[in-house]
C-alpha atoms as a PDB file:
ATOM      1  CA  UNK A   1      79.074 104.561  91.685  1.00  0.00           C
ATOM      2  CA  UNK A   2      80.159 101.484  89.540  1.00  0.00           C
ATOM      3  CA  UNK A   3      83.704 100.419  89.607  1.00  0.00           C
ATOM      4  CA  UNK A   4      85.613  97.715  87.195  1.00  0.00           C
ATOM      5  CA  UNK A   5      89.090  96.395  88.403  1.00  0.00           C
ATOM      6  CA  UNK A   6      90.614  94.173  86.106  1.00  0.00           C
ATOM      7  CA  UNK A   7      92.769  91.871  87.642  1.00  0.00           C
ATOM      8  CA  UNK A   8      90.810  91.498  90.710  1.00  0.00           C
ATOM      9  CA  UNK A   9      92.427  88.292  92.274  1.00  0.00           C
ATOM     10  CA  UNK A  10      95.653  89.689  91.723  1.00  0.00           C
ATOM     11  CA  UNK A  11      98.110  91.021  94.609  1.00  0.00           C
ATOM     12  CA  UNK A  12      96.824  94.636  93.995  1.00  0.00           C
ATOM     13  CA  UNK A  13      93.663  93.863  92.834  1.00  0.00           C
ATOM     14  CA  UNK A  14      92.420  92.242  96.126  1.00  0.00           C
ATOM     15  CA  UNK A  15      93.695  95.502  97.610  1.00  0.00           C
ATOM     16  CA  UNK A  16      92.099  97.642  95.430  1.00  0.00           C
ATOM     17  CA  UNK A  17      88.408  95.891  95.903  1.00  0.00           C
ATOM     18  CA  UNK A  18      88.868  95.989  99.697  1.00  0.00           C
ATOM     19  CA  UNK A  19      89.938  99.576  99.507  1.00  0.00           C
ATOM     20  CA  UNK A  20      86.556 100.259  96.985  1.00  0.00           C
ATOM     21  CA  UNK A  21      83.864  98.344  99.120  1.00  0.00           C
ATOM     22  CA  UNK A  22      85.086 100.657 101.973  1.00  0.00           C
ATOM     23  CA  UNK A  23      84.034 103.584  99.848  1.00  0.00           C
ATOM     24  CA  UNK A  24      80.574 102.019 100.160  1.00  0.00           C
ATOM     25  CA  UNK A  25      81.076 101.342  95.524  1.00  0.00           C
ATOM     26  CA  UNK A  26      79.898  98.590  93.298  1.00  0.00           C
ATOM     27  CA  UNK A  27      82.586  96.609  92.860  1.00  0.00           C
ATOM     28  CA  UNK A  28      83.007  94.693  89.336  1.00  0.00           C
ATOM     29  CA  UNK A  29      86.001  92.300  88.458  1.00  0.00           C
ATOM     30  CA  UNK A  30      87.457  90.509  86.016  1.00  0.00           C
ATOM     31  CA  UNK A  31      89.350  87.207  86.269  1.00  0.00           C
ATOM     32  CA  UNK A  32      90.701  84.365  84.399  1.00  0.00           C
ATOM     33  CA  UNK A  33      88.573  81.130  84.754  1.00  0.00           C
ATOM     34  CA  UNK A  34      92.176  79.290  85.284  1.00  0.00           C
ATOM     35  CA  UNK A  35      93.218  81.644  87.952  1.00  0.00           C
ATOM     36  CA  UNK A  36      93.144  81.665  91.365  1.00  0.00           C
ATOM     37  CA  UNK A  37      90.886  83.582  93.492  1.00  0.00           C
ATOM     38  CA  UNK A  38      91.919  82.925  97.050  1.00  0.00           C
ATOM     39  CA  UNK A  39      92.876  86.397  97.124  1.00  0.00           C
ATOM     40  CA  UNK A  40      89.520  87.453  97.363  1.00  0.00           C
ATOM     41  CA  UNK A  41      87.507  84.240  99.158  1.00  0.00           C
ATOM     42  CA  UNK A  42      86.756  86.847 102.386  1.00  0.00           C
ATOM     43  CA  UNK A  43      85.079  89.412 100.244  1.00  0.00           C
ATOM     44  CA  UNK A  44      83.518  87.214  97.086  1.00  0.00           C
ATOM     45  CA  UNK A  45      79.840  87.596  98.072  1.00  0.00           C
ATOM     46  CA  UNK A  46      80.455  91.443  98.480  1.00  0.00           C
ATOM     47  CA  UNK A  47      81.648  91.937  94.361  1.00  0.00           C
ATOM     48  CA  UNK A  48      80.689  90.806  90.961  1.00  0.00           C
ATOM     49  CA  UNK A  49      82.922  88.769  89.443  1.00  0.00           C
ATOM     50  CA  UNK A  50      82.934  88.614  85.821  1.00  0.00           C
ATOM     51  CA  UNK A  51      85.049  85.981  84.020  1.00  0.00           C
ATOM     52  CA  UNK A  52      87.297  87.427  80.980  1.00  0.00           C
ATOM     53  CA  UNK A  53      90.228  87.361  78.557  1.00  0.00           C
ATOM     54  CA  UNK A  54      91.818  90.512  78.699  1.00  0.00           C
ATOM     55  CA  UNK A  55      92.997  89.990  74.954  1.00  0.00           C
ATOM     56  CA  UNK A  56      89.980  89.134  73.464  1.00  0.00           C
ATOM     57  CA  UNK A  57      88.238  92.436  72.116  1.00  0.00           C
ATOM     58  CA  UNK A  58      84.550  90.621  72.829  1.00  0.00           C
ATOM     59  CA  UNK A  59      85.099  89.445  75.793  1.00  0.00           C
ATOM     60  CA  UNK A  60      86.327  92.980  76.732  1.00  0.00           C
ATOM     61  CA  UNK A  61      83.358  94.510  75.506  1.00  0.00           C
ATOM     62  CA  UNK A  62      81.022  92.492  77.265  1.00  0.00           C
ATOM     63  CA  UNK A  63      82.539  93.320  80.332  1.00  0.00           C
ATOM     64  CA  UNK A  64      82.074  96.503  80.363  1.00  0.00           C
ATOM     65  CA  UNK A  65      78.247  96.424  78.480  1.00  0.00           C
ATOM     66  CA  UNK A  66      77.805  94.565  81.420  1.00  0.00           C
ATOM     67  CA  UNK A  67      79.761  96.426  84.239  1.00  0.00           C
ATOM     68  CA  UNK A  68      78.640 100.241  82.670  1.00  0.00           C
ATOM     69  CA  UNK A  69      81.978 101.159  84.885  1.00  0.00           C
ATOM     70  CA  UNK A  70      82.162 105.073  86.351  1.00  0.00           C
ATOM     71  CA  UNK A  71      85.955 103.895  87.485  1.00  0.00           C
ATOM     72  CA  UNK A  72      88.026 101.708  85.995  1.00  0.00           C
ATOM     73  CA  UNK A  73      91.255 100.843  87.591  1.00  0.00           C
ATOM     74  CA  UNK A  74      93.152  98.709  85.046  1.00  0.00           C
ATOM     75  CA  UNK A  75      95.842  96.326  86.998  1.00  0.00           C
ATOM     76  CA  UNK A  76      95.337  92.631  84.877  1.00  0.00           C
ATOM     77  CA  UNK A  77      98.622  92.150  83.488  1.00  0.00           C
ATOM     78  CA  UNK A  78     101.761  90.306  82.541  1.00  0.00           C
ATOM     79  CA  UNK A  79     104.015  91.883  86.163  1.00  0.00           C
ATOM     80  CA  UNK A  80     107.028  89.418  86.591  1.00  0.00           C
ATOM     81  CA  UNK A  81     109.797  90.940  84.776  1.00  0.00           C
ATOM     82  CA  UNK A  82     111.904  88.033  84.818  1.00  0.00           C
ATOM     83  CA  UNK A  83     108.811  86.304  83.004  1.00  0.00           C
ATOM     84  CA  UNK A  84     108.938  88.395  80.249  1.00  0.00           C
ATOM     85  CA  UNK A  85     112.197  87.721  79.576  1.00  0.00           C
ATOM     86  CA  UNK A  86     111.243  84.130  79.104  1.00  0.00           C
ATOM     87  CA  UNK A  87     107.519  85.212  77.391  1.00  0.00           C
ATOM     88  CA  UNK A  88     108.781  88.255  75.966  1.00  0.00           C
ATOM     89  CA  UNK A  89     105.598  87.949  73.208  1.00  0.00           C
ATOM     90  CA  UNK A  90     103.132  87.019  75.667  1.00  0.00           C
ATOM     91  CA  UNK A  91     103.724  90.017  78.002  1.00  0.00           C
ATOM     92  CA  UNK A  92     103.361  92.302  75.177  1.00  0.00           C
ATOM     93  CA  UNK A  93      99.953  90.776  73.645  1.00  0.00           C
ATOM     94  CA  UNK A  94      98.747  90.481  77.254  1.00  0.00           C
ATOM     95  CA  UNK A  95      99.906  93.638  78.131  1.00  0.00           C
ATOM     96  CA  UNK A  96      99.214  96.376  75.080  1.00  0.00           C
ATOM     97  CA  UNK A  97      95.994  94.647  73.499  1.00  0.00           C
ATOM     98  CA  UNK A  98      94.210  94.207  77.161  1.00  0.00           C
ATOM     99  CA  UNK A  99      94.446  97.818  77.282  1.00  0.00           C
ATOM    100  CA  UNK A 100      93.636  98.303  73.640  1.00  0.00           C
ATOM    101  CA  UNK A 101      90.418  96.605  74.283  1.00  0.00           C
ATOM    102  CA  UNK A 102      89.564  98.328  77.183  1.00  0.00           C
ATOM    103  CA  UNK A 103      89.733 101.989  75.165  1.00  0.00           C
ATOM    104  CA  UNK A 104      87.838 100.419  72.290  1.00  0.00           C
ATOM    105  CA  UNK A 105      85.035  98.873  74.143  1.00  0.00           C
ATOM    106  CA  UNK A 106      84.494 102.341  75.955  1.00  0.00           C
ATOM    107  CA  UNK A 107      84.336 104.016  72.307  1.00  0.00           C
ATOM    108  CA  UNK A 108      82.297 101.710  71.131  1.00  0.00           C
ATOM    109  CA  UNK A 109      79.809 102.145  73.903  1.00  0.00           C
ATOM    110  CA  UNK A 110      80.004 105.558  74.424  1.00  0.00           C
ATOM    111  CA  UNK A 111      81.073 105.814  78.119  1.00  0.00           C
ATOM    112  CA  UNK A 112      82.249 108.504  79.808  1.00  0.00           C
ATOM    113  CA  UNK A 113      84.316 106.391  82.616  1.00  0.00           C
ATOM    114  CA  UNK A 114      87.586 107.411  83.971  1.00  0.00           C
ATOM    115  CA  UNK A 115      90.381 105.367  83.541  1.00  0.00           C
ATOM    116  CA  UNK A 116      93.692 104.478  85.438  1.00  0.00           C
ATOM    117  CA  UNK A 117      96.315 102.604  83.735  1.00  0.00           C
ATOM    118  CA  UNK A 118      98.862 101.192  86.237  1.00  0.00           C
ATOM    119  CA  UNK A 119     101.963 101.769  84.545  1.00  0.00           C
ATOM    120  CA  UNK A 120     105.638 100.926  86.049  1.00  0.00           C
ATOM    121  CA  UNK A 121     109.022 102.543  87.453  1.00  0.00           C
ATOM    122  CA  UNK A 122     110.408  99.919  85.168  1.00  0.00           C
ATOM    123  CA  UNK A 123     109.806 102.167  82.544  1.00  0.00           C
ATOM    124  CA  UNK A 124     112.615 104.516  83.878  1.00  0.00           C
ATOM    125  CA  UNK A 125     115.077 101.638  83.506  1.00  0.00           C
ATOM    126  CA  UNK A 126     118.493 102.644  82.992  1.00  0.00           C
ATOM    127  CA  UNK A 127     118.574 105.677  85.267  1.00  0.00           C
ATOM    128  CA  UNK A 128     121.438 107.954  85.068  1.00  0.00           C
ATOM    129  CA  UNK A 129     123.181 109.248  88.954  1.00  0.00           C
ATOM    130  CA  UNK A 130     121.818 112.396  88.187  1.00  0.00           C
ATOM    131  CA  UNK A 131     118.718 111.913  87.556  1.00  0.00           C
ATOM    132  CA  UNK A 132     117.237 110.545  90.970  1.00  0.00           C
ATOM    133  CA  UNK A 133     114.865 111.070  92.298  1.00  0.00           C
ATOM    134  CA  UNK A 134     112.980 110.072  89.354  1.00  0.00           C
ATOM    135  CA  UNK A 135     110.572 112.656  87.577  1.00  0.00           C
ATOM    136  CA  UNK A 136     107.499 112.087  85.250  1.00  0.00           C
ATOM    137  CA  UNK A 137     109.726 113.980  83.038  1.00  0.00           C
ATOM    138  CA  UNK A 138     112.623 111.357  83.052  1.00  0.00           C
ATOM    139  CA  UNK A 139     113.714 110.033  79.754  1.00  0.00           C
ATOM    140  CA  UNK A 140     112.092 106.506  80.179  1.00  0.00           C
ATOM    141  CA  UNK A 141     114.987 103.964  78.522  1.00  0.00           C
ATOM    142  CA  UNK A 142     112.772 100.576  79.804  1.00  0.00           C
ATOM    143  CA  UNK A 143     115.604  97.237  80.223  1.00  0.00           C
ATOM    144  CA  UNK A 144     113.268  94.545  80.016  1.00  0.00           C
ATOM    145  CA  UNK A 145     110.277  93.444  77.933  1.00  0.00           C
ATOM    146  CA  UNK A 146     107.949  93.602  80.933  1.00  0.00           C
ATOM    147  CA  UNK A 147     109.091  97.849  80.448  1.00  0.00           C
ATOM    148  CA  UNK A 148     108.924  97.985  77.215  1.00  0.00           C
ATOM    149  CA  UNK A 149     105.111  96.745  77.327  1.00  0.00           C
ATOM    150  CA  UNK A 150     104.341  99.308  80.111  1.00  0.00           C
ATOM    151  CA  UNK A 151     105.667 102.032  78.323  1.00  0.00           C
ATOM    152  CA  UNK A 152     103.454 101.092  75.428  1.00  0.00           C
ATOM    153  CA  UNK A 153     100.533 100.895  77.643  1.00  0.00           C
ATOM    154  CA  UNK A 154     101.826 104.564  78.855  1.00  0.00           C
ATOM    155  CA  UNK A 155     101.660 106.056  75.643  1.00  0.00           C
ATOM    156  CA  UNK A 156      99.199 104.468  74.172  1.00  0.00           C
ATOM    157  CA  UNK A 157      96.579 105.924  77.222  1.00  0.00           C
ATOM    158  CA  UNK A 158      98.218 109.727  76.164  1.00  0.00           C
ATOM    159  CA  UNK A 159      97.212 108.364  72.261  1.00  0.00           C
ATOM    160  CA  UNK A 160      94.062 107.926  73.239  1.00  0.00           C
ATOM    161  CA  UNK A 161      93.460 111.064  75.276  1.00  0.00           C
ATOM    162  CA  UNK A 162      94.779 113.197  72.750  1.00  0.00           C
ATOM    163  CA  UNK A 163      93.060 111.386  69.629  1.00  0.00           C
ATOM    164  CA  UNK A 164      89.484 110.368  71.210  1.00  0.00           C
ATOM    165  CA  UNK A 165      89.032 112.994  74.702  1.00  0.00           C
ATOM    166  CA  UNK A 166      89.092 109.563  76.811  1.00  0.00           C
ATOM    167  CA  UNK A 167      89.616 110.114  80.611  1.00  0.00           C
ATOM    168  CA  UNK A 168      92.920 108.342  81.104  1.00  0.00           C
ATOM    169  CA  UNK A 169      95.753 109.263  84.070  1.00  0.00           C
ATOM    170  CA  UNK A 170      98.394 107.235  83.899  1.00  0.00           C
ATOM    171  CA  UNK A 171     100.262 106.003  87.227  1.00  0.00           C
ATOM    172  CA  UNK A 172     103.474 105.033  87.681  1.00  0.00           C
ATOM    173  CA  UNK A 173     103.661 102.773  90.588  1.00  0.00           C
ATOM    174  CA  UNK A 174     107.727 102.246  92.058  1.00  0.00           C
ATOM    175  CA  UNK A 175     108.047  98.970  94.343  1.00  0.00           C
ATOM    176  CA  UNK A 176     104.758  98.040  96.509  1.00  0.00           C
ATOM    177  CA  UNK A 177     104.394  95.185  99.140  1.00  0.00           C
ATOM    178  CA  UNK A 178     102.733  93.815 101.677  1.00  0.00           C
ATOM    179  CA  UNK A 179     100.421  90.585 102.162  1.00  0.00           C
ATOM    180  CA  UNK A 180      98.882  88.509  99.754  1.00  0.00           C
ATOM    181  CA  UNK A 181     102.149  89.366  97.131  1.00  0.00           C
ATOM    182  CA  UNK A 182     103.261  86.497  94.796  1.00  0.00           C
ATOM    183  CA  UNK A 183     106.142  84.596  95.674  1.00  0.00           C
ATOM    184  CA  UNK A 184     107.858  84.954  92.792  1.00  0.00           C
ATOM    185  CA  UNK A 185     108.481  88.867  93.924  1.00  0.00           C
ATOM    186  CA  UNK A 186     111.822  89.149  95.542  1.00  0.00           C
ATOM    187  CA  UNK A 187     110.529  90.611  99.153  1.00  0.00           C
ATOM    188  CA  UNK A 188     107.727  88.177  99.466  1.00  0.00           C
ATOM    189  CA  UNK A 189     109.751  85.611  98.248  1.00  0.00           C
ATOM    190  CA  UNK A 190     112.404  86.234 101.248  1.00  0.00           C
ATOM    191  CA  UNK A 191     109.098  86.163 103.648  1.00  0.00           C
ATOM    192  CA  UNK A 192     108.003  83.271 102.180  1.00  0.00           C
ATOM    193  CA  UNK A 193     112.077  81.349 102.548  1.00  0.00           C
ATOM    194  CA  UNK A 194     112.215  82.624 106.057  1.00  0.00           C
ATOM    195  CA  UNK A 195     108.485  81.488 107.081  1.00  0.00           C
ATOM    196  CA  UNK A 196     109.667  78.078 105.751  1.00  0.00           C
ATOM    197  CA  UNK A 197     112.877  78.146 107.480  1.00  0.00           C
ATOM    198  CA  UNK A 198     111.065  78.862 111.108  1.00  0.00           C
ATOM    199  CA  UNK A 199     108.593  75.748 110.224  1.00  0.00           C
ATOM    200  CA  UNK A 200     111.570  73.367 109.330  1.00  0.00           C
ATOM    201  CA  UNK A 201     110.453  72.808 106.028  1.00  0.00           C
ATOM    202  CA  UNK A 202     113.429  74.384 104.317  1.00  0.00           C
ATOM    203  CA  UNK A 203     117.363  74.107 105.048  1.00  0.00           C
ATOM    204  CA  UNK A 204     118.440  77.273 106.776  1.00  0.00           C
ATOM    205  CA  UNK A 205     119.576  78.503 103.018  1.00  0.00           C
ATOM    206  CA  UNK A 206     117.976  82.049 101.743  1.00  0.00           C
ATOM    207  CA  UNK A 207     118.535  81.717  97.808  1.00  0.00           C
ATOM    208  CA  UNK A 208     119.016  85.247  96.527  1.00  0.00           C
ATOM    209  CA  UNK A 209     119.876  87.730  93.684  1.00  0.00           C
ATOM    210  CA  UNK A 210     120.837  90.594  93.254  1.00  0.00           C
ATOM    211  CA  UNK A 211     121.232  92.576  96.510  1.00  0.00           C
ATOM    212  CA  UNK A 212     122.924  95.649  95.160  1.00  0.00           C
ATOM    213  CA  UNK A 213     120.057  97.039  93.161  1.00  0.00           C
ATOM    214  CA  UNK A 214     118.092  99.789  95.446  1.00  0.00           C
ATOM    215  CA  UNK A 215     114.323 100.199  94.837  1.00  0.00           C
ATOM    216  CA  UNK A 216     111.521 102.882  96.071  1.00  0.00           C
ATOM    217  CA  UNK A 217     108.933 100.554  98.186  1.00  0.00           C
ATOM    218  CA  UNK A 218     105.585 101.543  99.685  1.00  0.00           C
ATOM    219  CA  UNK A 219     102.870  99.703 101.101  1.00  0.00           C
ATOM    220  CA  UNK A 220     100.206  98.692  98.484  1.00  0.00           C
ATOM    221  CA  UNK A 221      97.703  99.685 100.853  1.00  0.00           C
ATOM    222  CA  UNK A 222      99.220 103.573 100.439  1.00  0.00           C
ATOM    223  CA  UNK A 223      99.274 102.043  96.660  1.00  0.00           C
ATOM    224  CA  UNK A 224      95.589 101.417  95.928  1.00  0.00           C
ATOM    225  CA  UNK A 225      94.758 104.971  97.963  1.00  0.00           C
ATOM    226  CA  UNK A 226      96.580 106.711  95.621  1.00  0.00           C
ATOM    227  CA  UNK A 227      95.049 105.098  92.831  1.00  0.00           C
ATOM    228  CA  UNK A 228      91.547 106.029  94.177  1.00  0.00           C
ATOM    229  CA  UNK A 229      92.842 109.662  94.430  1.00  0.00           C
ATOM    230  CA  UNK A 230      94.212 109.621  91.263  1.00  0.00           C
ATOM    231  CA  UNK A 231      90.892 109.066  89.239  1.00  0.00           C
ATOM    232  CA  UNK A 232      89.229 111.252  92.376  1.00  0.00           C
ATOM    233  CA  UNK A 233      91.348 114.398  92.290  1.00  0.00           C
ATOM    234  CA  UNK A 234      94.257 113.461  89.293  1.00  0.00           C
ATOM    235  CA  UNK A 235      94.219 115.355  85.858  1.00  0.00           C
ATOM    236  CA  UNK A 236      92.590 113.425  82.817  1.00  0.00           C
ATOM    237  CA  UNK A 237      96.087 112.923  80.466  1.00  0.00           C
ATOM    238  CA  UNK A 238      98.766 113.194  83.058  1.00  0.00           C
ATOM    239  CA  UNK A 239     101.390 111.074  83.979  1.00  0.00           C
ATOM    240  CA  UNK A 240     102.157 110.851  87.939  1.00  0.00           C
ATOM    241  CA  UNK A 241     104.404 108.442  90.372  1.00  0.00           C
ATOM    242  CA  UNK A 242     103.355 106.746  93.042  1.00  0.00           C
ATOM    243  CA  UNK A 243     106.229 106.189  95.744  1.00  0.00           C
ATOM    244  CA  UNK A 244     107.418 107.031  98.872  1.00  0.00           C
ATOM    245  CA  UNK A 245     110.467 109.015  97.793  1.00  0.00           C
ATOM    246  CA  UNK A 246     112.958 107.376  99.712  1.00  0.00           C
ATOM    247  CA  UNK A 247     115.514 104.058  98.256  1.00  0.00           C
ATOM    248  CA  UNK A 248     117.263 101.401 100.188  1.00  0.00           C
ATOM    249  CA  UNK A 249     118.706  98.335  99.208  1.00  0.00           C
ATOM    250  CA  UNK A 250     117.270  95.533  98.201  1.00  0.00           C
ATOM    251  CA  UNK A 251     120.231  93.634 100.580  1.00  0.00           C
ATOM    252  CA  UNK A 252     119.192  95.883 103.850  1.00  0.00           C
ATOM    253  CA  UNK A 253     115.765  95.209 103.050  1.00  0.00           C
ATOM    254  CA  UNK A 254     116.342  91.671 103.722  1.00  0.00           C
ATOM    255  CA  UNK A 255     118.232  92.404 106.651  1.00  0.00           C
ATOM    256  CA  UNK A 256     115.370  93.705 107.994  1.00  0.00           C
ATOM    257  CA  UNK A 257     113.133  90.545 107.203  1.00  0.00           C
ATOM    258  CA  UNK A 258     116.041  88.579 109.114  1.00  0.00           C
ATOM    259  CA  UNK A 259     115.862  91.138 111.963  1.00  0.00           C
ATOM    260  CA  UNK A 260     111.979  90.018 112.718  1.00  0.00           C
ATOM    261  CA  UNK A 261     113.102  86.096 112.638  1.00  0.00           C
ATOM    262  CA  UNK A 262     114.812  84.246 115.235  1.00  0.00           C
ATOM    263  CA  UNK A 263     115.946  81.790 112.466  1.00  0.00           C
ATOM    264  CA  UNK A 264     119.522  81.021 111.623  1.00  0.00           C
ATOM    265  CA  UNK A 265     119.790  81.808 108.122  1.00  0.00           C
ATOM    266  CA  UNK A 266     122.667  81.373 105.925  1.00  0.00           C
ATOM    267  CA  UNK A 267     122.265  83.680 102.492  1.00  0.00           C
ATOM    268  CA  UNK A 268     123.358  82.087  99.508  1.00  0.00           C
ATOM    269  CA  UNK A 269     123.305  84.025  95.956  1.00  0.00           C
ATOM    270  CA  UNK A 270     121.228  82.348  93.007  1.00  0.00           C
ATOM    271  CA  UNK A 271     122.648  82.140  89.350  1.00  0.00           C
ATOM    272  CA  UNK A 272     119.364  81.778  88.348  1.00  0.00           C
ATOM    273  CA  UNK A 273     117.453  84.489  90.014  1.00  0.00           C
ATOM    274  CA  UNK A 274     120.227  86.903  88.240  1.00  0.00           C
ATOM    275  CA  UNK A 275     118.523  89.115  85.561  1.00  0.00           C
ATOM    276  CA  UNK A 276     120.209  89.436  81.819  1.00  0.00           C
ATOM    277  CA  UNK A 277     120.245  92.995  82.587  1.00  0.00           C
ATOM    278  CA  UNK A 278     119.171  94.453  86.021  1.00  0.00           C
ATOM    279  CA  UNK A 279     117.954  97.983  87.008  1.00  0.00           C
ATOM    280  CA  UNK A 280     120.417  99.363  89.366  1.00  0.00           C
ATOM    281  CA  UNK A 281     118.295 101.819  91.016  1.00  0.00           C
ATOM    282  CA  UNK A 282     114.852 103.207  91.304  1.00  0.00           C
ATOM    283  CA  UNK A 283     114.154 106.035  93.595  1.00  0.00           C
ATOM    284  CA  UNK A 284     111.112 107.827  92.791  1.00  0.00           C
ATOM    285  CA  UNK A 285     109.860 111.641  93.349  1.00  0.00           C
ATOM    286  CA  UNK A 286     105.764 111.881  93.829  1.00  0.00           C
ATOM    287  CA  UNK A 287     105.704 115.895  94.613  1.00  0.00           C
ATOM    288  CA  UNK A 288     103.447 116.004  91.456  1.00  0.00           C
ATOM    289  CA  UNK A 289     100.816 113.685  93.218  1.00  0.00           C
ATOM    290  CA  UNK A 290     101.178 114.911  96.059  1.00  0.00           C
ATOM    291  CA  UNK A 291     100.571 118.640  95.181  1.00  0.00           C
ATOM    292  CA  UNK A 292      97.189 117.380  93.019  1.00  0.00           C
ATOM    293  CA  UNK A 293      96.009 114.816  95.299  1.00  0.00           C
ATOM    294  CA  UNK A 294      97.789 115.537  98.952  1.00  0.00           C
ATOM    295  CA  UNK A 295      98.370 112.208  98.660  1.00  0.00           C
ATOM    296  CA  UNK A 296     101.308 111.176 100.806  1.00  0.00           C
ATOM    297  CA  UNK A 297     102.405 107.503 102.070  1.00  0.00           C
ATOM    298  CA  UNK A 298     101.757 106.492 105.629  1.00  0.00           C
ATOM    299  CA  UNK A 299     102.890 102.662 106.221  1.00  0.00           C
ATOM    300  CA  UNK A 300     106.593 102.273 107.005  1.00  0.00           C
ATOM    301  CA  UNK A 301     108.161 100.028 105.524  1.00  0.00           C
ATOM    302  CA  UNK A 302     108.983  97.815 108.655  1.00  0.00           C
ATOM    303  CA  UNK A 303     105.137  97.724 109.354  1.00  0.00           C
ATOM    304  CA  UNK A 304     104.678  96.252 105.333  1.00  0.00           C
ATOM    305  CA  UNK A 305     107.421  93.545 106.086  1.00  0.00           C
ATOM    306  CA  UNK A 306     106.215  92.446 109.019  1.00  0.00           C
ATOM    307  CA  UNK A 307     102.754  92.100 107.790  1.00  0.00           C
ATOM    308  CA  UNK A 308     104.659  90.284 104.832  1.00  0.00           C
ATOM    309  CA  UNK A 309     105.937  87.792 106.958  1.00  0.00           C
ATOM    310  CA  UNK A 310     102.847  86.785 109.168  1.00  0.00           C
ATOM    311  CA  UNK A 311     101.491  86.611 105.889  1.00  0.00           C
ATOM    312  CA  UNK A 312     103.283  83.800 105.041  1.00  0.00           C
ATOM    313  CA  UNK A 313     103.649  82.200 108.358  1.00  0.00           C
ATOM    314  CA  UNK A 314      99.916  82.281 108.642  1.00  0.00           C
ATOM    315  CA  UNK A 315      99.752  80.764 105.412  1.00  0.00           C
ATOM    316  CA  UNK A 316     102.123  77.755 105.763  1.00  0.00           C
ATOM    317  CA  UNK A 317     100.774  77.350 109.335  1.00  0.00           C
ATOM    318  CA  UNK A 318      97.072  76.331 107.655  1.00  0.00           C
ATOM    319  CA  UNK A 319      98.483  73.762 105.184  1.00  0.00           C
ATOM    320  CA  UNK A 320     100.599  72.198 108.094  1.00  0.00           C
END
């Protein structure tokens, strides 16, 4: 079996090609030739990498000539919400046409390769009290551009299911952590503030935002699973989450970084890490998955946080 990830050095993507080489698969990835692959220095001599602009139709094309994918697990995009609020246009180009490209190059080849689109539970967005936990079904009323482009990617994989037979499931992945996750992220960012804070290389000040808002996490090692599963054993055209069906807030999750320090940290809120508008809660419902796939979570959340934070105190320990 052939598999293409796009987005391979990314956070999940790294996770997804370690999860793939353990299914004994040939592993194909894309990346950006001004992107950084550190992600995936322990297992480069295991894939193919294969250099390409997600938003250039050729360059999409040859990719997958060249790749002749059975799986394709689509995760190269535009994820920082409070990015797109700053690169509203870019996050849609880089969002919508990289998945354009993807459908067209398959028609134009002829392939017969099963598709997962990682969409977002920021396409829920403004979710009323009664509507948690969150459904496939849920209205989706997206409050950011970074939404707005996933929910475009959503229906755009149904368009092409329903107008051209492509095999396309659609995921819809609530919060997931654990190493390796950007800094700009709010839980790795915390890790990252605290790991400094231990190593004296930051005032004993945690910058934050908004600690109100309560989110759905799960490990992304239960993340890329699911994803397997969901090409694997998922239904070509549906729509399914991928969460661990419980919510806490994003303040108590940082209490529980804090618990695994011995750091005295003083919290201090951020004007600038405040959003224009803000999702107030998230708390997603995967019995649909679950009853398709059997696919159910297994790493607590303490266990992702704590890996989280070694993470980054493993990291800062090798530069100092």
């Amino acid at each position: 079996m052939r598999v293409l990830i796009t987005g391979i050095s990314g956070f999940v993507g790294s996770h997804m090609a370690e999860y793939c080489l353990g299914k004994e698969v040939e592993v194909f990835g894309t990346f950006r030739w001004r992107s950084r692959t550190e992600n995936i220095d322990h297992i480069e001599d295991k894939i193919n990498l294969i250099e390409c602009d997600m938003r250039d139709a050729s360059s999409v094309l040859k990719t997958i000539e060249e790749s002749k994918p059975d799986y394709i697990f689509h995760l190269a995009a535009q994820s920082f919400v409070p990015t797109s609020w700053h690169a509203p246009a870019e996050t849609l180009m880089t969002n919508i046409l990289g998945e354009l490209n993807i459908f067209e190059a398959i028609r134009e080849l002829g392939l017969d390769s099963k598709i997962q689109i990682a969409g977002s539970s920021e396409e829920y967005g403004k979710v009323l009290e009664d509507e948690v936990p969150i459904k496939e079904t849920n209205p989706l009323r997206p409050l950011s551009p970074y939404g707005v482009s996933k929910v475009a990617q959503d229906l755009l994989g149904y368009q092409y299911h329903e107008s051209y037979d492509l095999n396309i499931i659609v995921t819809r992945a609530f919060n997931h952590e654990g190493p390796r996750r950007g800094d700009v992220f709010v839980t790795s960012n915390f890790a990252k503030q605290i790991a400094e804070i231990e190593k004296g290389i930051r005032e004993p000040v945690l910058k934050v935002g908004n600690l109100e808002a309560k989110r759905d996490f799960t490990d992304v090692r239960d993340t890329v699973r699911a994803y397997w599963l969901a090409l694997e054993k998922g239904v070509s055209g549906e729509v399914y989450n991928i969460c661990s069906g419980k919510t806490i807030k994003i303040g108590d999750m940082l209490d529980m970084l804090l618990d695994l320090s011995t750091a005295e940290v003083k919290v201090e809120q951020d004007p600038d890490r405040m959003r224009p508008s803000d999702v107030l809660i998230l708390w997603g419902d995967y019995e649909r998955f679950k009853n398709v796939t059997g696919w159910e979570p297994k790493i607590p959340l303490e266990q992702t946080l704590e890996d989280l934070l070694n993470y980054w105190r493993e990291r800062l320990a090798k530069k100092c």
